[in-house]
C-alpha atoms as a PDB file:
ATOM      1  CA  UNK A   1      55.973  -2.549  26.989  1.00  0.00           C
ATOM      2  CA  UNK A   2      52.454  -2.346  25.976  1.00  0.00           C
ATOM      3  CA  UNK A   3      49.632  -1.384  28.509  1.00  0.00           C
ATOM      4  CA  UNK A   4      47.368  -0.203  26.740  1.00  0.00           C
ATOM      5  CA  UNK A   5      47.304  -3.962  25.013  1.00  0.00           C
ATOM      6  CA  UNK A   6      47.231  -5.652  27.972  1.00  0.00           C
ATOM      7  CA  UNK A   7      44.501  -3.350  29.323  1.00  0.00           C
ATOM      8  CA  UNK A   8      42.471  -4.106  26.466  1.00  0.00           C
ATOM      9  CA  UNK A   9      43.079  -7.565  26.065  1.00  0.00           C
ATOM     10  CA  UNK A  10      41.653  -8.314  29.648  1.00  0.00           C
ATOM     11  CA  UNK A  11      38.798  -4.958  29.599  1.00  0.00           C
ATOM     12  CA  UNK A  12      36.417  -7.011  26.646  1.00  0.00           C
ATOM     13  CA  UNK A  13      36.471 -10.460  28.147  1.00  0.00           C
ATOM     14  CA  UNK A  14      36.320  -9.304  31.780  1.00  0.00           C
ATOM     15  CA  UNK A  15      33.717  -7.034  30.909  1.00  0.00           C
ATOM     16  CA  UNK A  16      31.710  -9.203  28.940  1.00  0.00           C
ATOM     17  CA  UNK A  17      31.496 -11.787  31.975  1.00  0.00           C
ATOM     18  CA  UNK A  18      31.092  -9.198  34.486  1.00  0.00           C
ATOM     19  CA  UNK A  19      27.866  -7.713  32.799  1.00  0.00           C
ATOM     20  CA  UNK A  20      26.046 -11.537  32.321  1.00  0.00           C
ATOM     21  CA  UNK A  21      26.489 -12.280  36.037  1.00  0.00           C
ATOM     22  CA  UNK A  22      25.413  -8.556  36.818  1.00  0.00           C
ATOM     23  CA  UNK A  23      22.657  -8.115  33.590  1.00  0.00           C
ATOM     24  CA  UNK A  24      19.869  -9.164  35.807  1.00  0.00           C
ATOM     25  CA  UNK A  25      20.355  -6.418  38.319  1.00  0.00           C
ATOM     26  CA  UNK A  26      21.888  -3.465  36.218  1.00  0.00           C
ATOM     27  CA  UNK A  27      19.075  -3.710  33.505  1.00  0.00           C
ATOM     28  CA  UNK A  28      15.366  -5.628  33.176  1.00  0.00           C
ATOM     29  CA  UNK A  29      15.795  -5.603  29.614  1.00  0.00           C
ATOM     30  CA  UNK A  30      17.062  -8.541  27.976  1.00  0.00           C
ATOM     31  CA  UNK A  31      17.694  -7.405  24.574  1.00  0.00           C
ATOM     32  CA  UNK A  32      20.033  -4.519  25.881  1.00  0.00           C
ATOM     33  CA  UNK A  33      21.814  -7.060  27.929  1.00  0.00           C
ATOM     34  CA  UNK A  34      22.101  -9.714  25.113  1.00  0.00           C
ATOM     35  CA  UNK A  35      23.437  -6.704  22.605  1.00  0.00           C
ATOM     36  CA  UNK A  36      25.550  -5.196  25.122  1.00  0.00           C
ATOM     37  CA  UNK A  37      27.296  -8.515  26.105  1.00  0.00           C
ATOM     38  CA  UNK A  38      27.651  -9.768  22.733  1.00  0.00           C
ATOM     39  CA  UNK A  39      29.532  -6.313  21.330  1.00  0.00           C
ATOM     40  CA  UNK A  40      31.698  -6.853  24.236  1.00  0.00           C
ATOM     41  CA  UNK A  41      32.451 -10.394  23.138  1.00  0.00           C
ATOM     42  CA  UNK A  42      32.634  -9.363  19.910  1.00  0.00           C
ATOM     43  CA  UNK A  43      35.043  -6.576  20.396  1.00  0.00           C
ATOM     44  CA  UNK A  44      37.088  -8.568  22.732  1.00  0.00           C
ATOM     45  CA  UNK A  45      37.756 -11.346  19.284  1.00  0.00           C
ATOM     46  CA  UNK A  46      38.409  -8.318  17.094  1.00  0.00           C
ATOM     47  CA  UNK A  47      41.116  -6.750  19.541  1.00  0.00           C
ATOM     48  CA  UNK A  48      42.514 -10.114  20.725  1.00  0.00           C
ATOM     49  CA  UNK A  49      42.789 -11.509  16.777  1.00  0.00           C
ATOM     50  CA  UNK A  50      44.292  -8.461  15.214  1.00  0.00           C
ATOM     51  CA  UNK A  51      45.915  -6.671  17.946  1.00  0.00           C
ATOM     52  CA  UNK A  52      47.202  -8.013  21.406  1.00  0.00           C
ATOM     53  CA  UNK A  53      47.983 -11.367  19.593  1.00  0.00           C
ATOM     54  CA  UNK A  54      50.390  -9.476  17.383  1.00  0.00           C
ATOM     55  CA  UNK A  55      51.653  -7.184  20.194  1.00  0.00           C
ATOM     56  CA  UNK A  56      52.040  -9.662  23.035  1.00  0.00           C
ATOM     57  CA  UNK A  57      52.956 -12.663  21.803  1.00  0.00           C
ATOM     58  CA  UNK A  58      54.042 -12.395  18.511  1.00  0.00           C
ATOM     59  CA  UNK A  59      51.501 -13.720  17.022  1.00  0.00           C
ATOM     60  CA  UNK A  60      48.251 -14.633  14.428  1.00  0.00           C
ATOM     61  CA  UNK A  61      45.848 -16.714  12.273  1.00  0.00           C
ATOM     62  CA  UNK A  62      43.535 -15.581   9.825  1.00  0.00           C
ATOM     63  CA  UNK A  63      41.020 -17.406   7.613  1.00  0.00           C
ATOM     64  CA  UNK A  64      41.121 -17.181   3.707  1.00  0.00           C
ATOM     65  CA  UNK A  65      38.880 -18.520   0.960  1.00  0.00           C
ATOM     66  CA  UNK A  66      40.928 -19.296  -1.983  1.00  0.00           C
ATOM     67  CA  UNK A  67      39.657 -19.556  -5.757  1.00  0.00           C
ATOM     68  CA  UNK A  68      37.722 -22.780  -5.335  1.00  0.00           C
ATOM     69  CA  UNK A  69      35.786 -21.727  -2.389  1.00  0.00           C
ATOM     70  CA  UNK A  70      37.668 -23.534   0.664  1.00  0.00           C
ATOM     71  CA  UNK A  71      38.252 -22.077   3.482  1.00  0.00           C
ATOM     72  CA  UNK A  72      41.984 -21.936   4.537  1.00  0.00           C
ATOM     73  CA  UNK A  73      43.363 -21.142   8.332  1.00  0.00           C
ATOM     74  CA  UNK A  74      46.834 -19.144   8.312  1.00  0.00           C
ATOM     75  CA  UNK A  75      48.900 -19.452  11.489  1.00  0.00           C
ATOM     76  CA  UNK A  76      51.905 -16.838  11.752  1.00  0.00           C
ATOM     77  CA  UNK A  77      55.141 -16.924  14.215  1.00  0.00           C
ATOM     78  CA  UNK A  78      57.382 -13.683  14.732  1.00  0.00           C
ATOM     79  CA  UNK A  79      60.738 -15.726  13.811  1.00  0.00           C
ATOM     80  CA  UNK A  80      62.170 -13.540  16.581  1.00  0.00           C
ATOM     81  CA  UNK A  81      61.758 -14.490  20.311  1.00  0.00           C
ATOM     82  CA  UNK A  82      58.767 -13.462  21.842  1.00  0.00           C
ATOM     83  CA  UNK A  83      60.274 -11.866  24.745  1.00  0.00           C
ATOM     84  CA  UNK A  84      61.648  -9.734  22.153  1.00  0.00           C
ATOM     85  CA  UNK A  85      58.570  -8.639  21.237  1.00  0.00           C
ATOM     86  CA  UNK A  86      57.111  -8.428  24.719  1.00  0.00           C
ATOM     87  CA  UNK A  87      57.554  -9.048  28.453  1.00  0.00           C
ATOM     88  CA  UNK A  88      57.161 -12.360  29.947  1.00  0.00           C
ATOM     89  CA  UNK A  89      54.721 -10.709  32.153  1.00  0.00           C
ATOM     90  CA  UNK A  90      52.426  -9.665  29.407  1.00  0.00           C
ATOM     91  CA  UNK A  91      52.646 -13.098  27.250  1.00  0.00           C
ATOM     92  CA  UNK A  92      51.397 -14.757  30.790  1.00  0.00           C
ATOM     93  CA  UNK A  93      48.699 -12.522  30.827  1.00  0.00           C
ATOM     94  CA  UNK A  94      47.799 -13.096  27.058  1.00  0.00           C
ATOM     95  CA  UNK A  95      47.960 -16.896  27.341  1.00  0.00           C
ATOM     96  CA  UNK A  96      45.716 -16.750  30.730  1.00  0.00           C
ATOM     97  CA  UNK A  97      43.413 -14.640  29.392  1.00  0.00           C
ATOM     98  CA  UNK A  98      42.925 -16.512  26.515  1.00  0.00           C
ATOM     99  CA  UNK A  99      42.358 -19.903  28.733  1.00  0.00           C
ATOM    100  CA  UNK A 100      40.683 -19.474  31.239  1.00  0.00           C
ATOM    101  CA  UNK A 101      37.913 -17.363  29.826  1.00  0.00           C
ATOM    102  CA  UNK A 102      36.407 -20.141  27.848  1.00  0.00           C
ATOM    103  CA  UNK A 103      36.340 -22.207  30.634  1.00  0.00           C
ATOM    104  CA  UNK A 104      34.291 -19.620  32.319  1.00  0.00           C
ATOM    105  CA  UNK A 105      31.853 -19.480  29.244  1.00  0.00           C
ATOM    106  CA  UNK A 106      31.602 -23.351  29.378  1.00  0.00           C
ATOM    107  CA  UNK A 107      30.862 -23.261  33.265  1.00  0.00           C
ATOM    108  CA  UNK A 108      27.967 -20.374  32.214  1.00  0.00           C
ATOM    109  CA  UNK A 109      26.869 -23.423  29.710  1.00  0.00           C
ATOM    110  CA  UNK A 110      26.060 -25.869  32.115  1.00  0.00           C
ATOM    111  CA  UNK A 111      24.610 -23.066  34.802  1.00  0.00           C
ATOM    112  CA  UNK A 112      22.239 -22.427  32.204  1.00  0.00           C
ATOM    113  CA  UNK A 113      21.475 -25.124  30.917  1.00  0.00           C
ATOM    114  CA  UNK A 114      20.709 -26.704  34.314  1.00  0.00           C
ATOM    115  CA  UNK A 115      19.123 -23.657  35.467  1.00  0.00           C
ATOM    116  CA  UNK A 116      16.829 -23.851  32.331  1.00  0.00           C
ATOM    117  CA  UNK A 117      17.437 -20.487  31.317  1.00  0.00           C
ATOM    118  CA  UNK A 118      17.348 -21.132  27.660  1.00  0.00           C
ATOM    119  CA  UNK A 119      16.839 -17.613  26.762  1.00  0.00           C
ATOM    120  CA  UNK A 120      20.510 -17.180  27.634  1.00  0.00           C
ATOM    121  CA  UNK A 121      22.220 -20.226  25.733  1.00  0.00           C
ATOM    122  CA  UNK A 122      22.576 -18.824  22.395  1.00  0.00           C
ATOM    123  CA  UNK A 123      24.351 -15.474  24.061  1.00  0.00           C
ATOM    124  CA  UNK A 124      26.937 -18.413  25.931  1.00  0.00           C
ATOM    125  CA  UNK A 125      27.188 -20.512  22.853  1.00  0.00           C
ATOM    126  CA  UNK A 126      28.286 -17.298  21.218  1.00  0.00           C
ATOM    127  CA  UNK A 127      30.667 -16.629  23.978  1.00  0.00           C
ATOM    128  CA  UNK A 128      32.422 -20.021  24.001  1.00  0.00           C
ATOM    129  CA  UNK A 129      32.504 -19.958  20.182  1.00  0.00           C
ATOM    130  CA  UNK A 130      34.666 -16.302  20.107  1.00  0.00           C
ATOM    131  CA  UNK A 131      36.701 -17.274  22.510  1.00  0.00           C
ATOM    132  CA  UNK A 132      37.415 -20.589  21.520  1.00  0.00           C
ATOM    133  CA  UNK A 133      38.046 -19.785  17.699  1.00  0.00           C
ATOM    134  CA  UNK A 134      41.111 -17.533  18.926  1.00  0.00           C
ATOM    135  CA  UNK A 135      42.198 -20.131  21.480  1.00  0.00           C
ATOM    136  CA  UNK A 136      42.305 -22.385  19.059  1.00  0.00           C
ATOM    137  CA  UNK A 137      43.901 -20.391  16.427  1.00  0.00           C
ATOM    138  CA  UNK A 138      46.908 -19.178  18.884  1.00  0.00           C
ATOM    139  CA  UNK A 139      47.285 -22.720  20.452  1.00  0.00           C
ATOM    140  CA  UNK A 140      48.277 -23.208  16.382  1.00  0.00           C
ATOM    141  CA  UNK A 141      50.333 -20.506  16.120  1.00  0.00           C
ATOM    142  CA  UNK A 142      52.017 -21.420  19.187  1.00  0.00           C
ATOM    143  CA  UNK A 143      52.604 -25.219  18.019  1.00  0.00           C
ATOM    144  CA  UNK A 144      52.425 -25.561  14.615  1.00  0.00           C
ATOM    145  CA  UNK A 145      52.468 -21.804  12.982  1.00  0.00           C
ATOM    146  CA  UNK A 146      56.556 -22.441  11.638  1.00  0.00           C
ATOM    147  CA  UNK A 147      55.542 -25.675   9.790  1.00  0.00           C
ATOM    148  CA  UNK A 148      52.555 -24.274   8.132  1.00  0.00           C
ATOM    149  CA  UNK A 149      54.048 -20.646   7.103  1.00  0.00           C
ATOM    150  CA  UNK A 150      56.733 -22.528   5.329  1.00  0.00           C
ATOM    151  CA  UNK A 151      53.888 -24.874   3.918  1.00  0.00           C
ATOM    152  CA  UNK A 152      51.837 -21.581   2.498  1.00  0.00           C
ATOM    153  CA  UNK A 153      55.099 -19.512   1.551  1.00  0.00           C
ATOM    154  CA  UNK A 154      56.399 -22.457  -0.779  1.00  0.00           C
ATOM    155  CA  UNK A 155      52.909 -22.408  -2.304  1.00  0.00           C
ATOM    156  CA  UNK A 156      52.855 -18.975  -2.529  1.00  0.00           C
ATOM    157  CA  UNK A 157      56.096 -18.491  -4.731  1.00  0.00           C
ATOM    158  CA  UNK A 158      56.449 -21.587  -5.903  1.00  0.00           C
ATOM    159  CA  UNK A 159      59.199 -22.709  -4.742  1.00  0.00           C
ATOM    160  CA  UNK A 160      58.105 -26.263  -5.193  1.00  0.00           C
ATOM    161  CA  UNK A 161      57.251 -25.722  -8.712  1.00  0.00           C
ATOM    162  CA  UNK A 162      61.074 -24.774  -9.040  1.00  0.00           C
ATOM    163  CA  UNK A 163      62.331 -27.965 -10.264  1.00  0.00           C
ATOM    164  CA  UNK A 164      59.659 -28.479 -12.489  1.00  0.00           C
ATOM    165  CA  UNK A 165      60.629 -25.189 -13.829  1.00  0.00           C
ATOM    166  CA  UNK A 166      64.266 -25.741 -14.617  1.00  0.00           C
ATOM    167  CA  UNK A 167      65.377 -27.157 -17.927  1.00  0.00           C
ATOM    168  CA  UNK A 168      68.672 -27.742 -19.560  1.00  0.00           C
ATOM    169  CA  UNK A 169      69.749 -26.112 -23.054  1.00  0.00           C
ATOM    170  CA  UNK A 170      72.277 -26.988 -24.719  1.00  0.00           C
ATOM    171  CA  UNK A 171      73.555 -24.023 -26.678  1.00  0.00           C
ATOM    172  CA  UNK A 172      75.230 -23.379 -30.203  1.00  0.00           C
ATOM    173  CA  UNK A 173      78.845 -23.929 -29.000  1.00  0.00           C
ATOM    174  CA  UNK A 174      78.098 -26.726 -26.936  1.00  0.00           C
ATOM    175  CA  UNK A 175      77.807 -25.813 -23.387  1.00  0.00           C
ATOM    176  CA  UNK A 176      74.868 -26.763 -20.973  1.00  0.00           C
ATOM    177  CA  UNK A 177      72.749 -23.792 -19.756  1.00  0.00           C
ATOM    178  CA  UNK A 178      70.346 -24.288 -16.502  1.00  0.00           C
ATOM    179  CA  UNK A 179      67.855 -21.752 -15.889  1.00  0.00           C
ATOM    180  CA  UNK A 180      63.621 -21.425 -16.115  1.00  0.00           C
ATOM    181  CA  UNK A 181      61.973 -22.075 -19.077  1.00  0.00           C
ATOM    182  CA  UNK A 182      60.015 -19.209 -21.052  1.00  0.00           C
ATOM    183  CA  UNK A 183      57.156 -20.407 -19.834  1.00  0.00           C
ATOM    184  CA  UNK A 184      54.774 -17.097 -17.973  1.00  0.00           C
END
């Protein structure tokens, strides 16, 4: 139901391996190669975070700073079946993408570290970082998003303030009233 998703979901991350086993050969620069790969990595978290997630799966995270200064991940289910939301088909691809990608940015790790090509390490520490932060956040979404939603939507409105917030008056005539206080 979406190809244009799925198209994009796989283009970034295949394209951004693809051109750092092929950099040496297309181009002798290695600042073009270093920019070019990391805007493909960096498109491919962008598009994968706040699009295919959504679309595919029926899911996504986000990160939020609240008053004090902490950081705060936010993991989010579609309460509705994923199938619903997409074919089996595409939610394999998704989850496959998202796997086995940074397990081909950790093999680059250890080719170059053993091949001493330390020039390259920051560019695959990069790469295993983007692509780990959204494994990591969808593995949560996956496992855990229902508990925490219901975690940040009771904090949100307050619904466990509620009780605090209820009170008993006893009117003129005798009768018990609940309801909130006049507290604002």
């Amino acid at each position: 139901r979406h190809p244009l998703a799925t198209f994009f979901h796989l283009f970034f991350r295949v394209s951004a391996i693809v051109t750092y086993l092929f950099c040496d050969w297309l181009s002798n620069s290695f600042v073009a190669c270093f920019v070019t790969i990391l805007l493909l990595l960096s498109f491919d978290f962008w598009s994968v975070k706040n699009v295919t997630g959504r679309l595919l799966v029926g899911l996504r995270w986000w990160n939020q700073i609240d008053e004090d200064g902490k950081s705060h991940w936010v993991f989010e289910a579609k309460r509705v079946p994923t199938i619903a939301a997409s074919t089996e088909a595409e939610a394999r691809i998704f989850w496959l993408g998202l796997i086995i990608c940074p397990v081909i940015w950790t093999m680059f790790f250890f080719s170059t570290l053993f091949s001493l090509k330390l020039k390259w390490l920051a560019l695959v520490i990069a790469g295993i970082s983007l692509q780990t932060a959204n494994l990591y956040g969808y593995i949560h979404c996956k496992i855990g998003g229902q508990k925490i939603i219901s975690r940040v939507t009771s904090r949100l409105f307050g619904t466990t303030d509620a009780p605090k917030r209820q009170s008993r008056r006893i009117s003129k005539d005798g009768t018990e009233e609940h309801g909130k206080t006049g507290t604002r």
